[in-house]
C-alpha atoms as a PDB file:
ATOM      1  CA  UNK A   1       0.000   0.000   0.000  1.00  0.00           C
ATOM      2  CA  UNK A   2       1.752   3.724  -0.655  1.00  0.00           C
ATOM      3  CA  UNK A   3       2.227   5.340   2.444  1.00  0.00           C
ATOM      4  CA  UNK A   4       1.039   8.916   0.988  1.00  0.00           C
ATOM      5  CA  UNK A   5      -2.418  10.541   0.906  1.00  0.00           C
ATOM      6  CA  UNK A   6      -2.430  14.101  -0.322  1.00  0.00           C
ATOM      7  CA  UNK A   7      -3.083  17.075   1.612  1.00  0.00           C
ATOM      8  CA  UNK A   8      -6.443  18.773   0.958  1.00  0.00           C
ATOM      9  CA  UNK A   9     -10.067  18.063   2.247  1.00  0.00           C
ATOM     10  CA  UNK A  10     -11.852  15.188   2.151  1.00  0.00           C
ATOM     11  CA  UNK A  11     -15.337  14.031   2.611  1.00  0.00           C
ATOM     12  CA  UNK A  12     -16.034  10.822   4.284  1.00  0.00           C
ATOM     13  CA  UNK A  13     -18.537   8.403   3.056  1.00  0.00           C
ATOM     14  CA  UNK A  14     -20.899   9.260   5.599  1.00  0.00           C
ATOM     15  CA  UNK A  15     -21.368  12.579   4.296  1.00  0.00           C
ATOM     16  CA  UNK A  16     -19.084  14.999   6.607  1.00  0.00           C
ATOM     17  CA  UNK A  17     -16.215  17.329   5.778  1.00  0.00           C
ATOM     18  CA  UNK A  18     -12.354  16.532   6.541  1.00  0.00           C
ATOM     19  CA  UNK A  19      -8.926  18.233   5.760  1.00  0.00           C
ATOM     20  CA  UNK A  20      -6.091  16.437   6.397  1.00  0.00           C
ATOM     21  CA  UNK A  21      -3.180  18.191   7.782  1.00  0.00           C
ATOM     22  CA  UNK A  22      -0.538  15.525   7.670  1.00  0.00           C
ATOM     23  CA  UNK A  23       0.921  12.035   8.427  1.00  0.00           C
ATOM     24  CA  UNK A  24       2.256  10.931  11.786  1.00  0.00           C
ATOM     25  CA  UNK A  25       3.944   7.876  12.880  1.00  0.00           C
ATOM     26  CA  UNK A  26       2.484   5.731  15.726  1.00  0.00           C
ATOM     27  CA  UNK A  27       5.389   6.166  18.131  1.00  0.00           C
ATOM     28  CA  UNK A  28       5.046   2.593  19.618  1.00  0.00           C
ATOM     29  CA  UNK A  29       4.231   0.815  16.598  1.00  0.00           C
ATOM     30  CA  UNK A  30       5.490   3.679  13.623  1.00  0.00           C
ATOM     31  CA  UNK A  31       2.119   2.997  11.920  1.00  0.00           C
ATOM     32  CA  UNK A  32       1.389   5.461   9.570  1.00  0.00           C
ATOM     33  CA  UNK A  33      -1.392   7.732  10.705  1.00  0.00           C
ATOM     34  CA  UNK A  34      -3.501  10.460   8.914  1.00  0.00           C
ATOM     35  CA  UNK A  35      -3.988  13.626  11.007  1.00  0.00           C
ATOM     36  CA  UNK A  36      -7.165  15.230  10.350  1.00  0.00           C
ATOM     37  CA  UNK A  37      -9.654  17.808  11.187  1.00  0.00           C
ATOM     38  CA  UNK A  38     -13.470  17.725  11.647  1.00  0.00           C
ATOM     39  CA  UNK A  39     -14.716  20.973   9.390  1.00  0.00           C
ATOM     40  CA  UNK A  40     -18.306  20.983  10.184  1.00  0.00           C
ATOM     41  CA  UNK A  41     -17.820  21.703  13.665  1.00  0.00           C
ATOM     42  CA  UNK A  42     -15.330  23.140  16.090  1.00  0.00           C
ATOM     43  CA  UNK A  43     -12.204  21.938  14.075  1.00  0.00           C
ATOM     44  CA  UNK A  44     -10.481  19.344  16.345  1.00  0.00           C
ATOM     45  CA  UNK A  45      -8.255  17.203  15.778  1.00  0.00           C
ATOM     46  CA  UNK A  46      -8.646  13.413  14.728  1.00  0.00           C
ATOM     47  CA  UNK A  47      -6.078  10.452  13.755  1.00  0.00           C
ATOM     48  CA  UNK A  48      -6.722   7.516  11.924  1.00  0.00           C
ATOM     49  CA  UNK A  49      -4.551   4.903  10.667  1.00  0.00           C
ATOM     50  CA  UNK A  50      -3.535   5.655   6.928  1.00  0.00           C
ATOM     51  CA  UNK A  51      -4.749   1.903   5.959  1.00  0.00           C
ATOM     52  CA  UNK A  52      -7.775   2.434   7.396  1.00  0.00           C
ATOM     53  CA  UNK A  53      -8.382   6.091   5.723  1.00  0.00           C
ATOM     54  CA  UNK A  54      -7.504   5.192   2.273  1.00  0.00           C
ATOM     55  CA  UNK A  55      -9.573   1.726   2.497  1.00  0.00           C
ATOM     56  CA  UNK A  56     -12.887   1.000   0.463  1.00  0.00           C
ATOM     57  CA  UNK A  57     -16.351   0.038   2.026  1.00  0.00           C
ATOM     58  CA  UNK A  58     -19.255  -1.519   0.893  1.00  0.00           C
ATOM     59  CA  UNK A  59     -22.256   0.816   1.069  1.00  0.00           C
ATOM     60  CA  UNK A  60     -25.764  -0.424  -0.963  1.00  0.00           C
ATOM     61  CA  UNK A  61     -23.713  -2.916  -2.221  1.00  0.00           C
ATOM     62  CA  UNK A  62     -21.079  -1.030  -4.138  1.00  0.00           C
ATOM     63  CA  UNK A  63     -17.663  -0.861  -3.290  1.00  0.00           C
ATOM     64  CA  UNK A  64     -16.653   3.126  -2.147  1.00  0.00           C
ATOM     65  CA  UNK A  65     -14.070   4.897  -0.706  1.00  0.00           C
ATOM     66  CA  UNK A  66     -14.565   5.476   3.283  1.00  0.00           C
ATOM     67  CA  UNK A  67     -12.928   9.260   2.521  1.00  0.00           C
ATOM     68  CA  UNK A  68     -12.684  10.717  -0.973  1.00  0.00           C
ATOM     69  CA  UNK A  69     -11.122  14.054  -2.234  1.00  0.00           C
ATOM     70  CA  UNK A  70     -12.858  17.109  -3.289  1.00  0.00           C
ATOM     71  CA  UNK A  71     -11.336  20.275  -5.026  1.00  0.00           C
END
């Protein structure tokens, strides 16, 4: 799996607004993780591993992805 995402806002499957401000490592493990922020409400701060972020779901039955990149 690449171990970039690019910069830039996101929206996640579920319908809510994301930009994500950079990668982190896990400092036990040195898992990649995406550092993100919530934009429809007060901003804070979220991680999730970069696996999990770039992954596809299965929503209605067709395969998506759980965050995808808007201009």
């Amino acid at each position: 799996m690449n171990d970039e995402i690019e910069l830039g806002k996101y929206r996640h499957y579920k319908g809510g607004l994301y930009e994500v401000i950079g990668i982190a490592n896990h400092s036990e493990t040195i898992e990649k993780m995406v550092v993100y922020k919530h934009l429809d409400d007060d901003g804070g701060l979220w991680v999730r591993p970069l696996a999990m972020f770039k992954e596809f779901i299965e929503k209605d039955g067709e395969k998506i992805p759980r965050f995808k990149k808007v201009d």
